[in-house]
C-alpha atoms as a PDB file:
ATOM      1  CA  UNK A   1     -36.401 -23.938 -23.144  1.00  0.00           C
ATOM      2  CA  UNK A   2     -32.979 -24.921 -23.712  1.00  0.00           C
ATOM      3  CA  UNK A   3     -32.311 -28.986 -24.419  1.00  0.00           C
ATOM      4  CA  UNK A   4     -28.348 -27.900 -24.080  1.00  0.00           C
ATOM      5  CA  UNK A   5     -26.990 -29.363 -20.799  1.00  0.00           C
ATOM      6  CA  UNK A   6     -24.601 -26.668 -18.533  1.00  0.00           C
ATOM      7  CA  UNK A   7     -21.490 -28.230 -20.045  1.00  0.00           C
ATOM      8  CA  UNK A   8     -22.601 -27.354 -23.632  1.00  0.00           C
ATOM      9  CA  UNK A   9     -23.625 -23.801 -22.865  1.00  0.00           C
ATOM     10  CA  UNK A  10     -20.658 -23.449 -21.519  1.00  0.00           C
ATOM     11  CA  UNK A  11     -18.387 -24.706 -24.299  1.00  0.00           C
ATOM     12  CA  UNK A  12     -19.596 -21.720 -26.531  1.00  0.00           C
ATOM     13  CA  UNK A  13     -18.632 -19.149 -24.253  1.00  0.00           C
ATOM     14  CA  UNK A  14     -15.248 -17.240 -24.360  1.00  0.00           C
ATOM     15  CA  UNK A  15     -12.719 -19.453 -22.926  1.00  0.00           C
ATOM     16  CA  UNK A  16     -11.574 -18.348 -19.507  1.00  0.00           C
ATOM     17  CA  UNK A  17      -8.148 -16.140 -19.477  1.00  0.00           C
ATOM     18  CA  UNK A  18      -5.186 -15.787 -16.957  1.00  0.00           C
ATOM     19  CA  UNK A  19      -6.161 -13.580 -13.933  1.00  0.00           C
ATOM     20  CA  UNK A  20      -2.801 -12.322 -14.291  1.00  0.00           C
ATOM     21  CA  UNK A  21      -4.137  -9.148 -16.193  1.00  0.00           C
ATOM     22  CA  UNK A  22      -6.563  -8.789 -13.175  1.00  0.00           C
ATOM     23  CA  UNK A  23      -4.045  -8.878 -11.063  1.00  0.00           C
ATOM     24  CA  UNK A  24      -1.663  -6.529 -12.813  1.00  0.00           C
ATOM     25  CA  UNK A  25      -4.505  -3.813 -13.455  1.00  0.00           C
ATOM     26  CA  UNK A  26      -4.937  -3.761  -9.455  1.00  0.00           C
ATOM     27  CA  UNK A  27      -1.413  -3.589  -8.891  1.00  0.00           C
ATOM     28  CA  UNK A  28      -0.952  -0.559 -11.205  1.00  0.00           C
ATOM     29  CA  UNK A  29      -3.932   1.221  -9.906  1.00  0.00           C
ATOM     30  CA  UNK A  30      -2.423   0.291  -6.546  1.00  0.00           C
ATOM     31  CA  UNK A  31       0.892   1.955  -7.423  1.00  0.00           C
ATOM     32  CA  UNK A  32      -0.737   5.086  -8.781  1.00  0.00           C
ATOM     33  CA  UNK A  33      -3.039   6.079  -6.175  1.00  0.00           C
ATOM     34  CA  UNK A  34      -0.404   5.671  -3.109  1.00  0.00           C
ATOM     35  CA  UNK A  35       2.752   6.670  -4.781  1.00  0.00           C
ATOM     36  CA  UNK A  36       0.593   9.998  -5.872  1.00  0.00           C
ATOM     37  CA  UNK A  37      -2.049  10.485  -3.227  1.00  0.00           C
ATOM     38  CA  UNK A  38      -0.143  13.721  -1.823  1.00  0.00           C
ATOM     39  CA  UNK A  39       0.015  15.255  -5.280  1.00  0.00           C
ATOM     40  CA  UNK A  40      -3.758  14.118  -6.169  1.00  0.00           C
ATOM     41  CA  UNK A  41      -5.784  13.693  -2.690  1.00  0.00           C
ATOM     42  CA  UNK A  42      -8.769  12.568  -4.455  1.00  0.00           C
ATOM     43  CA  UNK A  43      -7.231   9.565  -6.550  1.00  0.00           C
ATOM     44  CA  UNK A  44      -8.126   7.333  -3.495  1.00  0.00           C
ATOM     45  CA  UNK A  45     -12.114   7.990  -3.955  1.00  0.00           C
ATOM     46  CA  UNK A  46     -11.891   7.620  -7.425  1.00  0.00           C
ATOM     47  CA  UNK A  47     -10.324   4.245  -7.701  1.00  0.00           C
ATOM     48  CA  UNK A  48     -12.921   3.293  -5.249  1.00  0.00           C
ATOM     49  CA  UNK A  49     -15.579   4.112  -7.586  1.00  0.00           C
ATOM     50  CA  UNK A  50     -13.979   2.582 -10.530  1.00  0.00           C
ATOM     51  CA  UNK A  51     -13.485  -0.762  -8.219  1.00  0.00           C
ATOM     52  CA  UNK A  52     -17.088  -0.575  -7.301  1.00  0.00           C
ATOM     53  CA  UNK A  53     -18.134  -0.493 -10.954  1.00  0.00           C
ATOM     54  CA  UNK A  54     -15.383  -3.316 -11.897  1.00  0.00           C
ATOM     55  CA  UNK A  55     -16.509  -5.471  -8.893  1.00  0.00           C
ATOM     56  CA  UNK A  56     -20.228  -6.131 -10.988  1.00  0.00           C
ATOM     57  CA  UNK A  57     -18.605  -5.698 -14.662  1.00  0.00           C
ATOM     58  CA  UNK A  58     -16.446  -8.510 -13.803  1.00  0.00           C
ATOM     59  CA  UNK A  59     -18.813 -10.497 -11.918  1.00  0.00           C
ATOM     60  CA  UNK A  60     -21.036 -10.283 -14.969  1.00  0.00           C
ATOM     61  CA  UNK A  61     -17.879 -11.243 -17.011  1.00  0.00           C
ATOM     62  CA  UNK A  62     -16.944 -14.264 -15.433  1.00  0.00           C
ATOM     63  CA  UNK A  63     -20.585 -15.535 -14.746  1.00  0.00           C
ATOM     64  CA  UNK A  64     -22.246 -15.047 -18.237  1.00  0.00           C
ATOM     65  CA  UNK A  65     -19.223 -14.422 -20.633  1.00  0.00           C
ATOM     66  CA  UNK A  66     -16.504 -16.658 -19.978  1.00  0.00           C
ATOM     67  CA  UNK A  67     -16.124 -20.783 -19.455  1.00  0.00           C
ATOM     68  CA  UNK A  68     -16.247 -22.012 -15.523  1.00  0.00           C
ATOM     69  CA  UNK A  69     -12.171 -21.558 -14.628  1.00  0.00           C
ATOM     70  CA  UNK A  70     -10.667 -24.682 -13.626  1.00  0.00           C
ATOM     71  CA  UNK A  71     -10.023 -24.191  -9.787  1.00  0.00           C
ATOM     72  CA  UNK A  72      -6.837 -24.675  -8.504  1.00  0.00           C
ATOM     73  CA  UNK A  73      -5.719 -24.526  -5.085  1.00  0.00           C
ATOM     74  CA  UNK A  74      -3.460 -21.323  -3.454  1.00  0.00           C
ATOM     75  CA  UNK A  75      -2.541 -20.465  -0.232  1.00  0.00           C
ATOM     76  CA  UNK A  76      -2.394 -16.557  -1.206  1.00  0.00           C
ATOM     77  CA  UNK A  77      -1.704 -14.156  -3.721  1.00  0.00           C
ATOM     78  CA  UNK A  78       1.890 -15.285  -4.057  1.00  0.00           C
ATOM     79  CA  UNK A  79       4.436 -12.517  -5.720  1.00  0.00           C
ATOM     80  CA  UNK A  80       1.837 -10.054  -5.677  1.00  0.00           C
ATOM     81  CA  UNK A  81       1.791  -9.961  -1.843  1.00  0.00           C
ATOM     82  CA  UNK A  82       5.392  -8.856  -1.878  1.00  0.00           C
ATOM     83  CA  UNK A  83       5.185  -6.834  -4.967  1.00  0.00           C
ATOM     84  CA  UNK A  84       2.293  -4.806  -3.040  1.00  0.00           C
ATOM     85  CA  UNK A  85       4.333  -4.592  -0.133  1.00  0.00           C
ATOM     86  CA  UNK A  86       7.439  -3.174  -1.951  1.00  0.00           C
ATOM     87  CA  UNK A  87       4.923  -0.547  -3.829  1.00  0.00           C
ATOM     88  CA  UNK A  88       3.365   0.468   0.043  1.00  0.00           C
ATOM     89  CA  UNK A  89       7.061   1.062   0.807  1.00  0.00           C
ATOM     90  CA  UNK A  90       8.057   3.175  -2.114  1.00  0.00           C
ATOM     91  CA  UNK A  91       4.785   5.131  -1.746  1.00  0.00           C
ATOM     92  CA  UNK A  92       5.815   6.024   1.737  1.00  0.00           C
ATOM     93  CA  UNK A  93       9.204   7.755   0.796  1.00  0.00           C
ATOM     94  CA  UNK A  94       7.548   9.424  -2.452  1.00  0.00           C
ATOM     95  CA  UNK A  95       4.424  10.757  -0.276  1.00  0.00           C
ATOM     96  CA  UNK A  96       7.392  12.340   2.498  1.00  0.00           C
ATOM     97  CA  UNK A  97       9.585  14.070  -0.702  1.00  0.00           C
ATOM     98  CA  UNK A  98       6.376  15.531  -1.892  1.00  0.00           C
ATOM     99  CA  UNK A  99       5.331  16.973   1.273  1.00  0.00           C
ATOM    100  CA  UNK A 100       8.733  17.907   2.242  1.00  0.00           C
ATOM    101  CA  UNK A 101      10.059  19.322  -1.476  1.00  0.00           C
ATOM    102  CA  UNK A 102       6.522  20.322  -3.448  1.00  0.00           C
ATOM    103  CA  UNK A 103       4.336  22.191  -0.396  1.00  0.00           C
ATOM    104  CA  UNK A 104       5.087  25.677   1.283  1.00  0.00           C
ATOM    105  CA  UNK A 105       4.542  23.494   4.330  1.00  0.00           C
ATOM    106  CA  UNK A 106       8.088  22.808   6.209  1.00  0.00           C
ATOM    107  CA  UNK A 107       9.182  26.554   4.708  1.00  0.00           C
ATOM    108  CA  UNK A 108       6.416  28.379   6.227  1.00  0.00           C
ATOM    109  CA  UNK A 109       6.793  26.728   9.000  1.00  0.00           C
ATOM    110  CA  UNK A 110      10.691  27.286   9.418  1.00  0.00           C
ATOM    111  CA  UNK A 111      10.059  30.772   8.718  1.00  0.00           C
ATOM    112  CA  UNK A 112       7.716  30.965  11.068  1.00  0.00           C
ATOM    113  CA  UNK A 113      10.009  29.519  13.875  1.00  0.00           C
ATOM    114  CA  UNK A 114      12.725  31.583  12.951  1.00  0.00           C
ATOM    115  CA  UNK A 115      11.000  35.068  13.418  1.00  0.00           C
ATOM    116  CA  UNK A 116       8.556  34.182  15.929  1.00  0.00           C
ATOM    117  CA  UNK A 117      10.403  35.906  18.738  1.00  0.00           C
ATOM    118  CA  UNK A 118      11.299  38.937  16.552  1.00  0.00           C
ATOM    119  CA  UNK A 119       7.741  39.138  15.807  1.00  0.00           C
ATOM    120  CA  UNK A 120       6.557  39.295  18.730  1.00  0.00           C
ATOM    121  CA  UNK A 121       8.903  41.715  20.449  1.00  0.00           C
ATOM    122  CA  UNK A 122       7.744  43.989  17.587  1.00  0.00           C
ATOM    123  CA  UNK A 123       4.063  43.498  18.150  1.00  0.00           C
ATOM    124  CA  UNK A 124       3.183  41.700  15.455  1.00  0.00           C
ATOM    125  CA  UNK A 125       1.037  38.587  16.230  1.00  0.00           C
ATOM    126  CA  UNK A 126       1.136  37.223  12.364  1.00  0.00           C
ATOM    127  CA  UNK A 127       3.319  34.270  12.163  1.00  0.00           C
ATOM    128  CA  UNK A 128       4.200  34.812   8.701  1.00  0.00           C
ATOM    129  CA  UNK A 129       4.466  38.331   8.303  1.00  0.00           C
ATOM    130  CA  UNK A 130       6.389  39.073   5.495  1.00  0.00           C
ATOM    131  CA  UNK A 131       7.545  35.544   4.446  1.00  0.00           C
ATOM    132  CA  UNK A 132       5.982  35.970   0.897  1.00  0.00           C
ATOM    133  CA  UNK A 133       8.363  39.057   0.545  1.00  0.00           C
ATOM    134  CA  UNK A 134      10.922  37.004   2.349  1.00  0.00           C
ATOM    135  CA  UNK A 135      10.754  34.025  -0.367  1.00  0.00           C
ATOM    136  CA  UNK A 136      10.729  36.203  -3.655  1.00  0.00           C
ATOM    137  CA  UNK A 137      14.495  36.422  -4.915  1.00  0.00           C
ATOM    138  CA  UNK A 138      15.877  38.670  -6.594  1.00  0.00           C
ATOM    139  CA  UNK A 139      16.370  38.608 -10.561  1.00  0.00           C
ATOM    140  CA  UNK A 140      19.420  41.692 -11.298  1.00  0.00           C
ATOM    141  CA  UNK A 141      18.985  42.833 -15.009  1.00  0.00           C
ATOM    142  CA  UNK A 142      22.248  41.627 -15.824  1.00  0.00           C
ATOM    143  CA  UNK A 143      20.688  38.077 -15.129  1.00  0.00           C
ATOM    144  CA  UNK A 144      17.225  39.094 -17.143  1.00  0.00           C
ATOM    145  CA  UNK A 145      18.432  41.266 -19.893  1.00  0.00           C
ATOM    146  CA  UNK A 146      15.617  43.515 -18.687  1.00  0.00           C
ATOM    147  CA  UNK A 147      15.974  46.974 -17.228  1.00  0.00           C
ATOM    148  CA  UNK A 148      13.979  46.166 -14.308  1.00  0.00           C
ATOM    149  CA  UNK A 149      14.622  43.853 -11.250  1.00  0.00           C
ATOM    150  CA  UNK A 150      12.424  41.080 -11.302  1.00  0.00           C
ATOM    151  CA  UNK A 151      11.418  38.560  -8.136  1.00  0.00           C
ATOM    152  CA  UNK A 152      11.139  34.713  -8.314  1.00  0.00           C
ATOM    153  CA  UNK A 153      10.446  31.750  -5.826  1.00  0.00           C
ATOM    154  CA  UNK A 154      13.681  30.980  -4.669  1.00  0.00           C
ATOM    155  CA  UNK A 155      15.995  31.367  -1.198  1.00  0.00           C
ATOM    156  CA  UNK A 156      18.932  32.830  -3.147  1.00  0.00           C
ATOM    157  CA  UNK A 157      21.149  36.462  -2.157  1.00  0.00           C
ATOM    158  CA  UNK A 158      21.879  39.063  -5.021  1.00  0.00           C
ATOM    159  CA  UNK A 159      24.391  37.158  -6.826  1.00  0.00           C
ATOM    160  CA  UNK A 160      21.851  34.110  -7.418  1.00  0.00           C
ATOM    161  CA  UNK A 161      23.356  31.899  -4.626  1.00  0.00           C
ATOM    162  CA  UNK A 162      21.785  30.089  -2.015  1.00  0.00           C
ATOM    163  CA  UNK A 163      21.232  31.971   1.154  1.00  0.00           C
ATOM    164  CA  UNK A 164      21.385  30.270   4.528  1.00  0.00           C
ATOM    165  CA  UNK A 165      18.292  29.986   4.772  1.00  0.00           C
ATOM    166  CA  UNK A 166      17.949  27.228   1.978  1.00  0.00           C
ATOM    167  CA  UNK A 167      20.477  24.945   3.164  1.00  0.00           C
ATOM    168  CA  UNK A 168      18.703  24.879   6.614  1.00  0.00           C
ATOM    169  CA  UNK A 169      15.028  24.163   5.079  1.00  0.00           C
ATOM    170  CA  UNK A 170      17.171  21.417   3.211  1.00  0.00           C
ATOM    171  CA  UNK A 171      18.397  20.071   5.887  1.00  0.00           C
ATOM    172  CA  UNK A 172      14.836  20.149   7.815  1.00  0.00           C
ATOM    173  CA  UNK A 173      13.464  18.207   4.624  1.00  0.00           C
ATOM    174  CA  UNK A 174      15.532  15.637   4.756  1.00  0.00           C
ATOM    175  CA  UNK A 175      14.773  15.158   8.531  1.00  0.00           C
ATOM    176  CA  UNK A 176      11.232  15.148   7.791  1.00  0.00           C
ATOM    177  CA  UNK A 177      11.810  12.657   5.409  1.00  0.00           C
ATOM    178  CA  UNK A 178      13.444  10.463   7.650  1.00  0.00           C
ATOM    179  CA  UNK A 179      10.695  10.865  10.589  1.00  0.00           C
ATOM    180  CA  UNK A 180       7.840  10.894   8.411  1.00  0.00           C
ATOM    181  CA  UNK A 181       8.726   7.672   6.528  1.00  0.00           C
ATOM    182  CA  UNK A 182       9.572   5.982  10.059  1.00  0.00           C
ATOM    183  CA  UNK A 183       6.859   6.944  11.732  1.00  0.00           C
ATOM    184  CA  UNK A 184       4.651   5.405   8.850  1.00  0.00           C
ATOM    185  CA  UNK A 185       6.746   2.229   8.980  1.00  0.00           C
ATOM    186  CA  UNK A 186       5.945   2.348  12.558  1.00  0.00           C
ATOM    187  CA  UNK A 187       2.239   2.831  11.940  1.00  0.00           C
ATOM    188  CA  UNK A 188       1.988  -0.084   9.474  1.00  0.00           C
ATOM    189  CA  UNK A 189       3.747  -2.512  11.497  1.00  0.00           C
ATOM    190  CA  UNK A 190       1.777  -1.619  14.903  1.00  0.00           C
ATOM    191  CA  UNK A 191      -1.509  -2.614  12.489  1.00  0.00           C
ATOM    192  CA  UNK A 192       0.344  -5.481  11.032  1.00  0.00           C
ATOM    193  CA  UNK A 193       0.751  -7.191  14.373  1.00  0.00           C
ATOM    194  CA  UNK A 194      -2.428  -5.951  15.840  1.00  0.00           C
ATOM    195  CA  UNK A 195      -4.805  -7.384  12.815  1.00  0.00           C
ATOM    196  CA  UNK A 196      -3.723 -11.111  12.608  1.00  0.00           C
ATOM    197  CA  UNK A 197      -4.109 -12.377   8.851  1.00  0.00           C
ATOM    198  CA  UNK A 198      -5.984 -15.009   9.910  1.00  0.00           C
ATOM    199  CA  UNK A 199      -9.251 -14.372  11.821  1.00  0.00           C
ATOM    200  CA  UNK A 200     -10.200 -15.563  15.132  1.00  0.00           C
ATOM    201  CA  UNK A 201     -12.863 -17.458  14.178  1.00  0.00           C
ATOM    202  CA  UNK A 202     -11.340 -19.004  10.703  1.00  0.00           C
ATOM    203  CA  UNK A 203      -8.243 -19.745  13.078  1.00  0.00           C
ATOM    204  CA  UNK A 204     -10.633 -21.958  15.906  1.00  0.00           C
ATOM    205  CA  UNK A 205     -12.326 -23.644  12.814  1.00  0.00           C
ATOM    206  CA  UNK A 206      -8.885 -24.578  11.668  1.00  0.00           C
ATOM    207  CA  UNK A 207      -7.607 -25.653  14.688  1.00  0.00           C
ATOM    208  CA  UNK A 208     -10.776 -27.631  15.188  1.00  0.00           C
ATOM    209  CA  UNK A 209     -10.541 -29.528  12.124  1.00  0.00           C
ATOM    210  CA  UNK A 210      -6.897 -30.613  12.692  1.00  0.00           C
ATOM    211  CA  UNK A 211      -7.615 -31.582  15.676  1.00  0.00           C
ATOM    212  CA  UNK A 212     -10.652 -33.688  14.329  1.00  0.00           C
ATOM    213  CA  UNK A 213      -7.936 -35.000  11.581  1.00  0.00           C
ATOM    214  CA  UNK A 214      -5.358 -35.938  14.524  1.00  0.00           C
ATOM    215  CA  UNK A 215      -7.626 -37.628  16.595  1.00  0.00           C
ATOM    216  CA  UNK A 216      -8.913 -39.859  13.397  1.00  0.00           C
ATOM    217  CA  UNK A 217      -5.444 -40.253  12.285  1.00  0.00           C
ATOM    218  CA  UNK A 218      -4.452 -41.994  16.073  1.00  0.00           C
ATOM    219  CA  UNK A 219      -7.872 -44.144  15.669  1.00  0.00           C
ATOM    220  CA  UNK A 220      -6.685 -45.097  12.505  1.00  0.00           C
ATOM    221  CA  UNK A 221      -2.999 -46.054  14.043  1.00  0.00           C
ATOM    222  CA  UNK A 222      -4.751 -47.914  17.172  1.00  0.00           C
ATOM    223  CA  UNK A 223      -7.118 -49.881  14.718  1.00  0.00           C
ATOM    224  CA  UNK A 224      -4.352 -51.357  12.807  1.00  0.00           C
ATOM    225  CA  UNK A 225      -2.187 -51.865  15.304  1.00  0.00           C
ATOM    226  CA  UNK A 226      -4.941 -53.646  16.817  1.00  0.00           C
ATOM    227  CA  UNK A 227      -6.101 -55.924  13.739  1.00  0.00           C
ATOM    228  CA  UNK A 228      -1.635 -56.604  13.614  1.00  0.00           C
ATOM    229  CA  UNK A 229      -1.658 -57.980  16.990  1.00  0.00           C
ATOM    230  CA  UNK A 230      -4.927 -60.154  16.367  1.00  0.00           C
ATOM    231  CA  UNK A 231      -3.515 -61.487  13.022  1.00  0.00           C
ATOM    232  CA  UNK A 232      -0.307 -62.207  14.954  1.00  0.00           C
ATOM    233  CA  UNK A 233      -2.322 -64.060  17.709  1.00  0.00           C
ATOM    234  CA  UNK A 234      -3.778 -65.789  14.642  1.00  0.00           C
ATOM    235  CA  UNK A 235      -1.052 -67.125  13.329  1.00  0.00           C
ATOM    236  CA  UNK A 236       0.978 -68.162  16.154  1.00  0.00           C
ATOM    237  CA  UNK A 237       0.183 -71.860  17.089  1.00  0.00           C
ATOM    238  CA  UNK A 238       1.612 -71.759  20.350  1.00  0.00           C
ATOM    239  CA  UNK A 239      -1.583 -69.337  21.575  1.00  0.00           C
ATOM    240  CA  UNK A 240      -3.949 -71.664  20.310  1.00  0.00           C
END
């Protein structure tokens, strides 16, 4: 058995470091996993793994390997709150351009729109008959050096320019952009107000214990004002 008191054991562990780093690793991983989530859907369950994992290491950390931190009192996470924030907001607009730019998505489904009446008067009940045809351009030999034509992703006419059709799906991007991020914003701020920060019950034991403080406060103010008026009663010889 041990004759070292808890102070002594202590002493001879690692001394305690900034949480800054803690908070900077969770920030990063924060950044990563909502900026890219559209590009890498399953980022989201992995970083909930690793957190898992990180949760016990550092519990472990701070309870057997380091020196009891010096607590000091906060009232939140400070710059980090609005760091986090501004991340949440530039995830928003980089999920929308990824969707809108990187996917077949909005082209398929402009394509679709666009011939869905011509389709149909034909007898053709696949929405996108042909599109895969339709978005191959073409590559002339003089623009190869080849003696064949050859056929790339692109919405451009003979001569390599952009048809029509690409400044429309441009345009339709950049709307989705602009409805997609707002109706996010939208989203976030509906749960914002909806989930107060503080809850219910925290908030009544709060308000309960200021009220407790007020009403000890007033005793207080009553009881001196009462022992003033007796001492003043005291001292004045004309009550006596």
């Amino acid at each position: 058995v041990s004759t070292q008191s808890t102070g002594e054991r202590d002493y001879v562990l690692a001394e305690t470091r900034d949480v800054f780093a803690e908070y900077l690793e969770m920030v990063i991983q924060y950044g990563f996993v909502t900026i890219f989530v559209a590009a890498f859907p399953l980022a989201p369950l992995l970083a909930l793994v690793n957190n898992l994992l990180e949760t016990r290491l550092d519990a472990f950390k701070f309870v057997a390997q380091l020196r009891r931190p010096t607590g000091l009192k906060c009232k939140d996470i400070g710059i980090w709150y609005n760091i986090l924030s501004a991340v949440g907001k530039i995830a928003i607009v980089c999920n929308a351009g990824i969707i809108a730019f990187s996917s077949d998505f909005l082209p398929m489904m402009l394509y679709a729109f666009e011939n869905a009446d011509r389709y149909k008067a034909m007898g053709i009940e696949e929405r996108l008959y042909g599109y895969v045809n339709f978005s191959l351009a073409y590559a002339s030999p003089e623009m190869t050096g080849l003696n064949i034509t050859c056929r790339y992703w692109a919405y451009r006419d003979r001569d390599g320019k952009h048809n029509f059709f690409f400044w429309k799906l441009f345009s339709v991007q950049l709307l989705f952009i602009i409805f997609f991020e707002h109706i996010v914003f939208g989203i976030v701020k509906l749960v914002d107000i909806v989930i107060p920060d503080i809850p219910s019950s925290v908030q009544l034991k709060i308000d309960i214990d200021e009220t407790i403080a007020k009403l000890v406060l007033d005793d207080d103010d009553v009881n001196n004002k009462v022992d003033a008026a007796t001492m003043t009663t005291d001292l004045d010889p004309t009550t006596k």
